[in-house]
C-alpha atoms as a PDB file:
ATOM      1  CA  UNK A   1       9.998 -64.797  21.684  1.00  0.00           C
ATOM      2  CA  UNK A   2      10.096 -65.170  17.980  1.00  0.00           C
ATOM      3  CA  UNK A   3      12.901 -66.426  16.397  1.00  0.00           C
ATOM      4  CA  UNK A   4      13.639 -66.023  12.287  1.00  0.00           C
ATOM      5  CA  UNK A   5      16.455 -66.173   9.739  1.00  0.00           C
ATOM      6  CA  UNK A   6      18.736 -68.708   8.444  1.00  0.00           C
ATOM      7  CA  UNK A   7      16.857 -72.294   8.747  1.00  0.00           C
ATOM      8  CA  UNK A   8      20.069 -73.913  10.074  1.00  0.00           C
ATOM      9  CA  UNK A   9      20.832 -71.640  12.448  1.00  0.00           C
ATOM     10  CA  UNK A  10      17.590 -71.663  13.662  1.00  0.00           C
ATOM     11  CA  UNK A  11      17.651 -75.627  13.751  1.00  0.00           C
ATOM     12  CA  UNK A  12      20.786 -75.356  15.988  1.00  0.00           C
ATOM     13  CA  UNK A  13      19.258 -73.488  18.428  1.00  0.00           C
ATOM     14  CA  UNK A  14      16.683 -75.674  18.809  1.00  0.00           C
ATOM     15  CA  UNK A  15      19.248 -78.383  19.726  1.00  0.00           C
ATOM     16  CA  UNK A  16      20.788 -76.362  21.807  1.00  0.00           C
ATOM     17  CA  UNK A  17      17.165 -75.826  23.603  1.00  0.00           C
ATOM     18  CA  UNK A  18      16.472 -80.010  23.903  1.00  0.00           C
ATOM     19  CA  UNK A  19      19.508 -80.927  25.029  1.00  0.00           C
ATOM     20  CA  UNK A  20      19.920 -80.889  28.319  1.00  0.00           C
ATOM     21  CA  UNK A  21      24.062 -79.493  28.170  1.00  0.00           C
ATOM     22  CA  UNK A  22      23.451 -77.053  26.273  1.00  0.00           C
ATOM     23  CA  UNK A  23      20.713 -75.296  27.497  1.00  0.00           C
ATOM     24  CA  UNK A  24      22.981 -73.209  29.952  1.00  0.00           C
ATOM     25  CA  UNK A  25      24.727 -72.403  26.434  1.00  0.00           C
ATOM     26  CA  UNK A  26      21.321 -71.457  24.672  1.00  0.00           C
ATOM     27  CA  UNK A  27      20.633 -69.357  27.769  1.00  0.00           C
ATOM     28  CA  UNK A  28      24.160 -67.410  27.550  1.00  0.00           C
ATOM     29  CA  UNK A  29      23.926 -66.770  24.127  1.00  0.00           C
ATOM     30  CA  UNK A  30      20.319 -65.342  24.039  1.00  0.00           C
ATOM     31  CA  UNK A  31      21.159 -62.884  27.241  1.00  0.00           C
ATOM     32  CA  UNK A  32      23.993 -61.941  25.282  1.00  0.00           C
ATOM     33  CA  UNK A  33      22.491 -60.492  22.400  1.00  0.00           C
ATOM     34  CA  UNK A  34      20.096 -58.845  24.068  1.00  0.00           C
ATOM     35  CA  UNK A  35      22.413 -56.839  26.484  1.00  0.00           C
ATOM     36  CA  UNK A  36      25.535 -56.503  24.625  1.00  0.00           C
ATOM     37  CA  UNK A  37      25.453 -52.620  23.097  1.00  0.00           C
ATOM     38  CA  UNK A  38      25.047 -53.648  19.345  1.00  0.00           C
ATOM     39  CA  UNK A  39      22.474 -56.190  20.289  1.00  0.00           C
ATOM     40  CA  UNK A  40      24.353 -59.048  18.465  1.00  0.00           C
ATOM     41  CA  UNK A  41      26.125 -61.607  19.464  1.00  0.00           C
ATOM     42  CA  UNK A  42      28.270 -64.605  17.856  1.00  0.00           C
ATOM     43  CA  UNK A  43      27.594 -68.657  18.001  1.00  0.00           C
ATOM     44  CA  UNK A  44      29.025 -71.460  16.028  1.00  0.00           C
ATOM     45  CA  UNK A  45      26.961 -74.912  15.409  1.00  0.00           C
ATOM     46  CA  UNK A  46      27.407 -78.092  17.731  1.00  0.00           C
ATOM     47  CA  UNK A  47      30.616 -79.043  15.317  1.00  0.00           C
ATOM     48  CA  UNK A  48      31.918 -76.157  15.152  1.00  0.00           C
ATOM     49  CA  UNK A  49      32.288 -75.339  11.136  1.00  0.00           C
ATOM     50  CA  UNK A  50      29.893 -72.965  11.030  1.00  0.00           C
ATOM     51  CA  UNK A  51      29.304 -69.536  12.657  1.00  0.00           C
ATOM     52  CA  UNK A  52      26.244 -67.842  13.155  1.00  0.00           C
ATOM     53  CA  UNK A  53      24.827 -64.360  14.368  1.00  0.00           C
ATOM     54  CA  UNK A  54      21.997 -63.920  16.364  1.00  0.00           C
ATOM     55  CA  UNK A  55      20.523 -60.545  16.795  1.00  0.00           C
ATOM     56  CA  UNK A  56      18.080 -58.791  18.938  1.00  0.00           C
ATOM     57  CA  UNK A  57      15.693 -56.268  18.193  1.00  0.00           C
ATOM     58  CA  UNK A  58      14.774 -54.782  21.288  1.00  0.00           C
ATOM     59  CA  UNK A  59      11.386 -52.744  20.123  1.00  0.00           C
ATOM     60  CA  UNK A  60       9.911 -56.372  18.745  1.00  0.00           C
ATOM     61  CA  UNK A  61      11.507 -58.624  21.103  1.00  0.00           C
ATOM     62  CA  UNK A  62      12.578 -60.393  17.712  1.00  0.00           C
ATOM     63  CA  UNK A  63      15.684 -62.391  17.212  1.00  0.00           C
ATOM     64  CA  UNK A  64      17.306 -62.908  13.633  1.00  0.00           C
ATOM     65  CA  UNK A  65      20.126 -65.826  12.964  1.00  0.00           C
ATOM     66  CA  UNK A  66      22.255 -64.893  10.172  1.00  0.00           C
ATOM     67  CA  UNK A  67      24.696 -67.257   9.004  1.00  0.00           C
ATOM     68  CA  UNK A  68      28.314 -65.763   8.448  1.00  0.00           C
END
């Protein structure tokens, strides 16, 4: 999986990934994007002032965070 975009957005994710609460919440969001019909999804940062996109290309298994 290779993940690319906005360097905060990416940064949250990773906190999402190494702490243990919010992996289930790293997990949701990433199944999201990949099945919803537009491939995108929405997420917000862990104090919740900023939003985020994260989008799935299905042909390179690539995900892009864009900050909104």
């Amino acid at each position: 999986m290779k993940l690319t975009g906005d360097a905060k957005g990416m940064e949250e994710l990773k906190y999402f990934h190494g702490n243990e609460g919010k992996k289930e919440y790293l997990r949701l969001i990433l199944n999201e994007a990949k099945t919803n019909t537009n491939f995108k999804t929405e997420f917000k940062d862990r104090t919740n002032t900023e939003r985020y996109s994260l989008v799935y290309n299905p042909v390179t298994s690539e995900f892009l965070v864009e900050k909104l």
